[in-house]
Protein backbone atom coordinates (compact mmCIF):
# COMPACT_ATOMS: atom_id res chain seq x y z
CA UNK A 1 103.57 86.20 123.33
CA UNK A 2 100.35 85.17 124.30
CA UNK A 3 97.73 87.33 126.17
CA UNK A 4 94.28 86.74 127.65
CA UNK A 5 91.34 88.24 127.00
CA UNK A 6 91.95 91.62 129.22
CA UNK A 7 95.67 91.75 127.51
CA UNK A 8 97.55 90.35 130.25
CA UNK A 9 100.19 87.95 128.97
CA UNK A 10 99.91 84.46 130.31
CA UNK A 11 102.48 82.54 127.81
CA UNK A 12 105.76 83.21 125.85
CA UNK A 13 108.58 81.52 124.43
CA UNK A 14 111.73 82.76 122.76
CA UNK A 15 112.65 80.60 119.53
CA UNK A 16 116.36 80.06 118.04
CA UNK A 17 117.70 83.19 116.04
CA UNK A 18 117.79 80.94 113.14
CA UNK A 19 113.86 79.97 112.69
CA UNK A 20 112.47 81.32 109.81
CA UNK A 21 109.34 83.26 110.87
CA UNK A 22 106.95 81.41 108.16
CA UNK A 23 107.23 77.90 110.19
CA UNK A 24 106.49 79.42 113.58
CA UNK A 25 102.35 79.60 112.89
CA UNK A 26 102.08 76.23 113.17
CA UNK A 27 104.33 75.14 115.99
CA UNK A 28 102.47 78.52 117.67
CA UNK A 29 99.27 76.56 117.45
CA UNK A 30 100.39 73.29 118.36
CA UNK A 31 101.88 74.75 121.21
CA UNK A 32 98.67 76.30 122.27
CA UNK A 33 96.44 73.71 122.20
CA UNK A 34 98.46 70.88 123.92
CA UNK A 35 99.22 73.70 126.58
CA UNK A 36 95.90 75.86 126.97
CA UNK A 37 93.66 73.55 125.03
CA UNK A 38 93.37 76.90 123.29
CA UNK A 39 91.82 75.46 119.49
CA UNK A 40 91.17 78.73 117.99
CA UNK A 41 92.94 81.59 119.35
CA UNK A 42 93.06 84.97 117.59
CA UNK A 43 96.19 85.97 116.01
CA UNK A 44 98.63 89.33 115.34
CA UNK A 45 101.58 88.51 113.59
CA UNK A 46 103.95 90.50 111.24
CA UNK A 47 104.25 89.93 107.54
CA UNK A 48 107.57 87.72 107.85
CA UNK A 49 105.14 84.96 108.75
CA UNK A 50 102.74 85.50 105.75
CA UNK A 51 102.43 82.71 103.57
CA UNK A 52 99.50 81.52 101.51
CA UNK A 53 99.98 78.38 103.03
CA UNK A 54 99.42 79.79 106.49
CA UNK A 55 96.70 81.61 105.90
CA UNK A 56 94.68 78.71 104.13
CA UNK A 57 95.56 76.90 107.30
CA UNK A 58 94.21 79.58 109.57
CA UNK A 59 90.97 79.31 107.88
CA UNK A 60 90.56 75.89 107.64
CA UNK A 61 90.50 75.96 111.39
CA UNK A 62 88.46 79.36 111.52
CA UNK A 63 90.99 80.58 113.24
CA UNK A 64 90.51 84.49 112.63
CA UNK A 65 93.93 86.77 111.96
CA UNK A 66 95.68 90.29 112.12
CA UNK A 67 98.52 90.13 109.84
CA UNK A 68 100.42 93.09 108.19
CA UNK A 69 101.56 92.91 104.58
CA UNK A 70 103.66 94.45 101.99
CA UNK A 71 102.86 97.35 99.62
CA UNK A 72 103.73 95.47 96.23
CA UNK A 73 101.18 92.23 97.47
CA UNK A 74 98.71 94.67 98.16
CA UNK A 75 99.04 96.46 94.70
CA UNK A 76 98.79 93.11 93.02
CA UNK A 77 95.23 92.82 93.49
CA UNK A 78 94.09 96.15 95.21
CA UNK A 79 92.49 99.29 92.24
CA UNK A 80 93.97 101.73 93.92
CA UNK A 81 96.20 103.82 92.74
CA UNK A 82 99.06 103.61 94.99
CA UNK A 83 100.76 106.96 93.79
CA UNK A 84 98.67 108.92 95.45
CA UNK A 85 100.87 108.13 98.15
CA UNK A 86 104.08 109.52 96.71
CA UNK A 87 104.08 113.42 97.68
CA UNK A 88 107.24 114.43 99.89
CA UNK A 89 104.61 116.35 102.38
CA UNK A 90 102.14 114.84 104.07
CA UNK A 91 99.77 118.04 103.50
CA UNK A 92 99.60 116.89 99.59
CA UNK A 93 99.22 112.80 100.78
CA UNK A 94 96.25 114.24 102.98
CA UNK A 95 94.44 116.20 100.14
CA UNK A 96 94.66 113.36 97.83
CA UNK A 97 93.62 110.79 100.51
CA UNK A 98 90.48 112.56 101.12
CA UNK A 99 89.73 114.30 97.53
CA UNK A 100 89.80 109.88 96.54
CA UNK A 101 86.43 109.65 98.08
CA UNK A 102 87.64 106.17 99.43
CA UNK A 103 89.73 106.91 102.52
CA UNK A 104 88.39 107.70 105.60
CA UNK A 105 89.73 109.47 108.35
CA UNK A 106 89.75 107.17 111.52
CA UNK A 107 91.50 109.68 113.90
CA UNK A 108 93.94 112.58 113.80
CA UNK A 109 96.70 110.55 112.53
CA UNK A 110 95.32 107.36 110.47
CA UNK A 111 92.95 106.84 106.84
CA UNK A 112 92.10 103.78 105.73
CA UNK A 113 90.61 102.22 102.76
CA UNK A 114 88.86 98.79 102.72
CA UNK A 115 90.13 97.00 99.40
CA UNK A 116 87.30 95.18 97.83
CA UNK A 117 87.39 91.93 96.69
CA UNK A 118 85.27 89.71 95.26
CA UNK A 119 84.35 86.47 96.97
CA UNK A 120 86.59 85.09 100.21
CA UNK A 121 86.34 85.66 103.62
CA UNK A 122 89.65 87.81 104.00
CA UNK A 123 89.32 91.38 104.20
CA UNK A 124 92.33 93.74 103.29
CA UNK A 125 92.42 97.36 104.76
CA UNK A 126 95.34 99.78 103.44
CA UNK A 127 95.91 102.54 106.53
CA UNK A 128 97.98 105.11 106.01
CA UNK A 129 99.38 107.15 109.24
CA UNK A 130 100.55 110.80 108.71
CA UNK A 131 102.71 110.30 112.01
CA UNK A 132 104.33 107.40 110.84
CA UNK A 133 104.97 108.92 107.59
CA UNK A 134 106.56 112.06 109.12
CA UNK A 135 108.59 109.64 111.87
CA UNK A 136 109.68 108.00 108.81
CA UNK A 137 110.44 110.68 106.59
CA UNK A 138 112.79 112.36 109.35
CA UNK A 139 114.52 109.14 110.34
CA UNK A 140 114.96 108.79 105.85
CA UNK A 141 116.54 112.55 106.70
CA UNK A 142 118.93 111.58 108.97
CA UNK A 143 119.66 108.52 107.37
CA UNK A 144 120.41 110.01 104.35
CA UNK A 145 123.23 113.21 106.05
CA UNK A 146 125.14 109.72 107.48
CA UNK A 147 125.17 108.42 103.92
CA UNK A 148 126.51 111.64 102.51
CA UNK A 149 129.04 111.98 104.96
CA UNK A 150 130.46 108.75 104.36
CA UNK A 151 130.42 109.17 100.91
CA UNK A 152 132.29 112.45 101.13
CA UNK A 153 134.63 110.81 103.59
CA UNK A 154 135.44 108.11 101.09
CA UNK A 155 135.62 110.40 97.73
CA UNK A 156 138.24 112.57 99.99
CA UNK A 157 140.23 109.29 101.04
CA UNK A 158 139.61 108.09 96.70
CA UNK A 159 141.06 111.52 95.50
CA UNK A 160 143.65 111.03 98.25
CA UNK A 161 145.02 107.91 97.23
CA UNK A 162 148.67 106.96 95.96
CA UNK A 163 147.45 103.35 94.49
CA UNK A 164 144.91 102.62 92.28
CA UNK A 165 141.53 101.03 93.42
CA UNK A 166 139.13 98.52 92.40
CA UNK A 167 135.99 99.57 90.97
CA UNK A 168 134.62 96.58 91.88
CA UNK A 169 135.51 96.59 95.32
CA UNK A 170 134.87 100.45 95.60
CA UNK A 171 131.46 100.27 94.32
CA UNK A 172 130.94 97.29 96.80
CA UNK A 173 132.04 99.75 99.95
CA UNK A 174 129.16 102.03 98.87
CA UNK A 175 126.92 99.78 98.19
CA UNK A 176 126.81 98.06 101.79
CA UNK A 177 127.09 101.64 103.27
CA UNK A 178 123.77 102.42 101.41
CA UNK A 179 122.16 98.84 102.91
CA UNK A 180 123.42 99.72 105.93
CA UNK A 181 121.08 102.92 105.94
CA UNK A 182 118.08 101.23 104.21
CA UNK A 183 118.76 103.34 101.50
CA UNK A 184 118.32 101.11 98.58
CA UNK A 185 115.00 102.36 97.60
CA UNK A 186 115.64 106.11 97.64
CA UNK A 187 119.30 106.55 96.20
CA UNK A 188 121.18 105.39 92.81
CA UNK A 189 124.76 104.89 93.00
CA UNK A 190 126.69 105.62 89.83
CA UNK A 191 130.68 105.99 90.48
CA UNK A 192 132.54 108.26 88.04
CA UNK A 193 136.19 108.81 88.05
CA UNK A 194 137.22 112.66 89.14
CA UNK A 195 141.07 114.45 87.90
CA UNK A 196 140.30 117.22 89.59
CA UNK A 197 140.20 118.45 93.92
CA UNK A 198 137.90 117.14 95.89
CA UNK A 199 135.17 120.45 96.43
């Protein structure tokens, strides 16, 4: 999507399901400049398209950038200590955001920290958004009761069962339910074989 300068949108195209985001900068800017005879336009993009590559490539051309990126390539090079992030409530995350001395508090909702580096003419800013975080931490919530049902569900329909079943197979079942929630990150799956009634 391309917009002009008062955010109207004057250009957009719709690419095959099957392009990998990371090759897209490029045609974008070819694109733009045989159209527009836009040169240096000013580009948002998400972190599937960040690539060391592009970026070099953006700033041979001055082009200047908004691109998002993820935690573990920020902790790679940022000092911070990134478990100040890890409370469950957000009224902990806040306290130790502010008691740093290195966030500050943009609006109601959003802190961020400039990470310094030395030399280069990129600039990385961490921003951390309490209503995100709570949006996030509900939707983990819900997430999480659908998991549980369908692994009671399943443990019922195990204990139930007149043949024998593949471990294999049966560990496979939970493991795609858990990907299915984006639950990789949050839960460990251990099966272990049960005599007794399902409780």
């Amino acid at each position: 999507l391309v917009v002009n300068k008062k955010g109207l949108p004057v250009y957009w195209a719709t690419l095959p399901g099957n392009t990998a985001d990371v090759t897209t900068i490029e045609w974008l800017l070819n694109s733009l400049e045989e159209r527009f005879k836009i040169a240096t336009p000013a580009l948002i993009f998400d972190r599937g398209m960040v690539s060391d590559d592009n970026l070099k490539m953006l700033e041979a051309k001055g082009i200047q950038y908004i691109s998002a990126m993820d935690k573990n390539q920020l902790e790679t090079f940022s000092d911070l200590d990134f478990s100040i992030l890890s409370a469950a409530d957000l009224h902990t995350i806040k306290s130790r955001l502010i008691g740093s001395g290195r966030f500050i508090q943009f609006d109601d909702t959003t802190y961020y920290y400039e990470v310094p580096i030395q030399g280069g003419a990129r600039r990385y800013i961490l921003c951390f958004n309490a209503q995100l975080f709570e949006d996030q931490k509900s939707a983990r919530g819900l997430a999480l009761d659908r998991f549980m049902q369908f692994v009671k569900q399943e443990n019922r329909e195990l204990l139930e069962a007149q043949k024998s079943r593949s471990e294999g197979s049966t560990l496979k079942k939970f493991t795609q339910a858990l990907s299915k929630e984006h639950l990789e990150g949050c839960v460990r799956l251990e099966l272990r074989k049960r005599k007794k009634e399902y409780e």
